[in-house]
Protein backbone atom coordinates (compact mmCIF):
# COMPACT_ATOMS: atom_id res chain seq x y z
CA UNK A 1 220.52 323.38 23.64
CA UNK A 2 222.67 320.88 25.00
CA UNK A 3 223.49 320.48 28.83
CA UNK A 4 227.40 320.28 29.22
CA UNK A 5 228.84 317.22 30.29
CA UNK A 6 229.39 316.80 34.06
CA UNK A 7 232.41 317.34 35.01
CA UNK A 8 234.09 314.34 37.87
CA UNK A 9 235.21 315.44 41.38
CA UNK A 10 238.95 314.60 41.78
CA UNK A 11 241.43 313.74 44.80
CA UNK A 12 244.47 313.65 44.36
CA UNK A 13 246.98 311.96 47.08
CA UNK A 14 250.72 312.11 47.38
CA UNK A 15 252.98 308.99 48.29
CA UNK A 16 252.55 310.21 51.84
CA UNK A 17 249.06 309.67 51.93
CA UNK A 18 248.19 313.62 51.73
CA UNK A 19 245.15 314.56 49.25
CA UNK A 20 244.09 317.49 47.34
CA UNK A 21 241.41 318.47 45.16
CA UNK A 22 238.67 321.19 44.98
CA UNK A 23 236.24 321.14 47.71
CA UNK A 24 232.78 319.35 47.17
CA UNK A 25 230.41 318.39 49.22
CA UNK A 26 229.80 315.51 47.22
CA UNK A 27 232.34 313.44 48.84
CA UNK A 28 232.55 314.32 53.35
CA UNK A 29 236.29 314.78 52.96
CA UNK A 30 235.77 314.45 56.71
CA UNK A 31 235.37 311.35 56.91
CA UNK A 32 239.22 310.88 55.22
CA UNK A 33 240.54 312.77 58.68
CA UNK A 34 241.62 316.31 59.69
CA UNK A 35 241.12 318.77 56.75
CA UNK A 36 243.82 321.48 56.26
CA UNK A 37 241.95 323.77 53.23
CA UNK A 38 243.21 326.71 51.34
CA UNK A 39 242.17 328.20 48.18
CA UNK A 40 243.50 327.38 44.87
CA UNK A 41 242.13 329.73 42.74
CA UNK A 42 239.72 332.73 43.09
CA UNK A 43 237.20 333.67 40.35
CA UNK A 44 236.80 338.07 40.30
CA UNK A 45 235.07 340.14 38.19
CA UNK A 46 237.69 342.75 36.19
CA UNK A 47 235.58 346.35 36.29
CA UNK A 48 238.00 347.83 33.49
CA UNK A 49 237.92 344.88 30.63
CA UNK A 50 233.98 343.60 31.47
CA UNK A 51 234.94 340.00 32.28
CA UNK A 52 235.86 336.95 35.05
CA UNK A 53 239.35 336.59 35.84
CA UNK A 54 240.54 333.13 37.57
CA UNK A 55 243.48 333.74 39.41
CA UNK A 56 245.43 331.08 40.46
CA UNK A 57 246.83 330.85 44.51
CA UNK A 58 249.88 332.84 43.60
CA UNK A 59 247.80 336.15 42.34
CA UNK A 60 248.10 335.46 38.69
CA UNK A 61 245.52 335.35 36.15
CA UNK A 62 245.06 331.92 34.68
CA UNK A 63 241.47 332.51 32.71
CA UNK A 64 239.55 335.30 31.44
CA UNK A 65 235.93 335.25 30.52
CA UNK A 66 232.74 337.43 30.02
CA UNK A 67 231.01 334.13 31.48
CA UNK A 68 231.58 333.78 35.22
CA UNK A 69 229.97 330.00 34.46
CA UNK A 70 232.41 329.37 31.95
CA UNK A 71 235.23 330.27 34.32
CA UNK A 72 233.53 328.70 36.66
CA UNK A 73 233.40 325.59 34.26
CA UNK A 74 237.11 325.93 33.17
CA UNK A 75 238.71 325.95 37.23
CA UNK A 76 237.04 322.61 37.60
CA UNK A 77 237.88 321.31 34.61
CA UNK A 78 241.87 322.63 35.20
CA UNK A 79 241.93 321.22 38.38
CA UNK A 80 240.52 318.76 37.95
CA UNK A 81 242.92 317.49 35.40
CA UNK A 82 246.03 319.31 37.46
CA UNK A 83 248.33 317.64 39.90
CA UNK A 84 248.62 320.07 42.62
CA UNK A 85 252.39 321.20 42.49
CA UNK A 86 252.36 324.06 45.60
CA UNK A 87 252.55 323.00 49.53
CA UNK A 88 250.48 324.90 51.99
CA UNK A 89 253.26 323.98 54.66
């Protein structure tokens, strides 16, 4: 069996020098200055249809797997690749 590729942590900063990305502890985001965090996405088991649901910020189901790894594995990969477009101001 193979081992799945890893899978790089991403920040991504706006002209005005704000940054987002998913939360690591890879990098001590801490060190960049004051950290403002809120959730992106949120990974929930669905009772009725047996599999993980990622949900995006706004309530809305973006993903659906019996795998909570794979959806796991996909939100990383999305943002990952994603430009944040929502404000938290």
């Amino acid at each position: 069996m193979s081992t799945p590729a890893t899978i790089p942590e991403v920040l991504h900063f706006q002209p005005d020098g704000t940054g987002a990305g998913l939360y690591t502890e890879i990098i001590d985001l801490k060190e960049l200055g004051v950290l403002d965090v809120s959730r992106a996405s949120n990974v929930e088991f669905n009772i009725e249809f047996q599999q993980w649901e990622v949900f995006d910020y706004t309530g809305h189901v973006i993903f659906t797997d019996p795998s909570r790894e794979v959806c796991l594995r996909w939100e990383r990969e999305h943002f990952n690749q994603t430009t944040p477009t929502h404000s938290t101001d």
